[in-house]
Protein backbone atom coordinates (compact mmCIF):
# COMPACT_ATOMS: atom_id res chain seq x y z
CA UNK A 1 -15.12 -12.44 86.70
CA UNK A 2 -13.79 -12.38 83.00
CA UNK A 3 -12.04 -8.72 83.58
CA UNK A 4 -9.87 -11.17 86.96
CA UNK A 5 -8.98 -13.61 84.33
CA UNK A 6 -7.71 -10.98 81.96
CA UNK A 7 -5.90 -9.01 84.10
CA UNK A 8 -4.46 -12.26 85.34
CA UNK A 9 -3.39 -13.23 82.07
CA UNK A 10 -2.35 -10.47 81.22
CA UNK A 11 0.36 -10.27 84.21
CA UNK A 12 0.90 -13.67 83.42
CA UNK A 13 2.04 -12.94 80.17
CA UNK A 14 4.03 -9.63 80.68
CA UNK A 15 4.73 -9.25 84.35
CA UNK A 16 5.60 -12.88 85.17
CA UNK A 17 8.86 -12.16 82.71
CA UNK A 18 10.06 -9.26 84.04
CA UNK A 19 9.66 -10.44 87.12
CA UNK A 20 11.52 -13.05 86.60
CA UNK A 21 14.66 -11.31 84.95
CA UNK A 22 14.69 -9.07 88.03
CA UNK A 23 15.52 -11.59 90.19
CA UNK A 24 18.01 -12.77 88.12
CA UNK A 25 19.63 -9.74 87.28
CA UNK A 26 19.35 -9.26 90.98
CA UNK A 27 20.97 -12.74 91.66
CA UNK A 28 24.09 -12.19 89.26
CA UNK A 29 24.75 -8.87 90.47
CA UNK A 30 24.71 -10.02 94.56
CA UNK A 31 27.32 -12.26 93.60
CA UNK A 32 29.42 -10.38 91.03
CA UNK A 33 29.52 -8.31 94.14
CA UNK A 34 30.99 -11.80 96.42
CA UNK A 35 33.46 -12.00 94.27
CA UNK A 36 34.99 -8.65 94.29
CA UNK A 37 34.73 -8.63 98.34
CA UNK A 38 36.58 -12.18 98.35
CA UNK A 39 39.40 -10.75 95.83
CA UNK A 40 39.72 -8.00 98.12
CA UNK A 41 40.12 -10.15 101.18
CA UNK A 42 42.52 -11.98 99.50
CA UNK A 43 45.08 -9.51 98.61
CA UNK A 44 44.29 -7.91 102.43
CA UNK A 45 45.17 -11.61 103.83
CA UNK A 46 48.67 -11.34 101.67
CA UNK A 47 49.48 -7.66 102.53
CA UNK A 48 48.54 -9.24 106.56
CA UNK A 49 50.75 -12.27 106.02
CA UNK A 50 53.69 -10.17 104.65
CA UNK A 51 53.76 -8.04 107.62
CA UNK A 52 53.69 -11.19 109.92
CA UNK A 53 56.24 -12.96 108.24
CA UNK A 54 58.49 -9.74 108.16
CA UNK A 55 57.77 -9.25 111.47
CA UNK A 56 58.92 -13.05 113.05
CA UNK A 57 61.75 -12.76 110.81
CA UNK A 58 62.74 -9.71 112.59
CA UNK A 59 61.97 -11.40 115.77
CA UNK A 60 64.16 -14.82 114.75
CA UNK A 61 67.15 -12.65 113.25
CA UNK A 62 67.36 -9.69 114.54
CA UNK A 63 66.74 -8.14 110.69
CA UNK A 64 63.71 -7.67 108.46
CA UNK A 65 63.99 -9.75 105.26
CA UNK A 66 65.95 -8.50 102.32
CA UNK A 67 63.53 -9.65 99.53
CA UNK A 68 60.18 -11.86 99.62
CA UNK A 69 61.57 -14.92 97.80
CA UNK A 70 63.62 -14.63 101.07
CA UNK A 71 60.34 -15.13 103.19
CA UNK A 72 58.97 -17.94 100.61
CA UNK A 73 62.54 -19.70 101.04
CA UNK A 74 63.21 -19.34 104.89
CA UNK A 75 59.16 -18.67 106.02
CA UNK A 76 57.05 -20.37 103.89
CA UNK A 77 55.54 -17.69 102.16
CA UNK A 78 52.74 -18.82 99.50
CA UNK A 79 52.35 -15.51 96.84
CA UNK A 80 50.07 -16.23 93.39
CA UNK A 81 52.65 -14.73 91.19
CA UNK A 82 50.21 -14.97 88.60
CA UNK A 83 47.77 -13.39 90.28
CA UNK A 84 49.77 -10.59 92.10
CA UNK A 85 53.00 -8.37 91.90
CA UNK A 86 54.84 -6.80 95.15
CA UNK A 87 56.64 -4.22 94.99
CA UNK A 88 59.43 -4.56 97.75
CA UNK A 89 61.33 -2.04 99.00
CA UNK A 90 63.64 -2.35 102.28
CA UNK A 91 65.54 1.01 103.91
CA UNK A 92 67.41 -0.73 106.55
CA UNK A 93 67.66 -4.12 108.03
CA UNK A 94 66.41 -2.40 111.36
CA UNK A 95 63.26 -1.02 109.64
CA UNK A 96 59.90 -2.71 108.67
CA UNK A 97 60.33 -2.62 104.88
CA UNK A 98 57.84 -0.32 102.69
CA UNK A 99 55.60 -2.81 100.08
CA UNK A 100 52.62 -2.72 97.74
CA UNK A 101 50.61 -5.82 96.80
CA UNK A 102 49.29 -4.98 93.46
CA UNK A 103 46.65 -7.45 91.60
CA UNK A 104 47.83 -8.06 88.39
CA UNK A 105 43.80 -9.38 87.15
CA UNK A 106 42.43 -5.96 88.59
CA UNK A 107 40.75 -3.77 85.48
CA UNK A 108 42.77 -0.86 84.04
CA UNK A 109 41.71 2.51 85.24
C-alpha cells in the first residue's frame, strides 16, 4: 500500500501541475482562436454591407455610389475607421464599384 501512496504523491506533486497548465494553455489558445474568427466575421459583415448598400443605392438612383462617405451620408453606413481602411474604386456609375476592406490592427506580414 505505501508504493499507491507514493506514486500518488508523486503525481500529485508533478503531474497535477502540468496538468493543470495544459488546460490552460489549452483554454487561452481556444479562445485566442474566437477572437480571430470574430475579427474575421467582422470585416466579412462590412465587405457584405458595402455590397448591399451599393447595391440599393443602385436600385434607389439608378447609379452606384461615388465614394463610401456617400453611403455613410445618404445610407447609413457605420465603418470603424480606426479599425479599417477601404480602398474604393468606381469605373462607371453603371458598374458595381471594385473595393478592398483592409484591417488596419491585422499583424504585418
Amino acid at each position: 500500500m505505501r508504493k499507491k501512496k507514493r506514486i500518488g504523491g508523486a503525481f500529485r506533486a508533478v503531474g497535477l501541475p502540468l496538468l493543470i497548465v495544459t488546460v490552460l494553455v489549452a483554454f487561452f489558445t481556444g479562445i485566442s482562436g474566437l477572437r480571430g474568427g470574430s475579427e474575421d466575421e467582422d470585416k466579412r459583415h462590412l465587405e457584405e454591407s458595402i455590397r448591399r448598400v451599393a447595391a440599393a443605392c443602385y436600385a434607389a438612383e439608378g447609379i452606384y455610389p461615388p465614394t463610401i462617405d456617400y453611403m455613410k451620408e445618404h445610407y447609413g453606413l457605420i465603418v470603424d475607421e480606426d479599425r479599417y481602411t477601404i480602398d474604393y474604386i468606381i469605373f462607371a456609375s453603371n458598374l458595381m464599384p471594385d473595393f478592398t476592406v483592409l484591417d488596419n490592427n491585422s499583424p504585418k506580414k
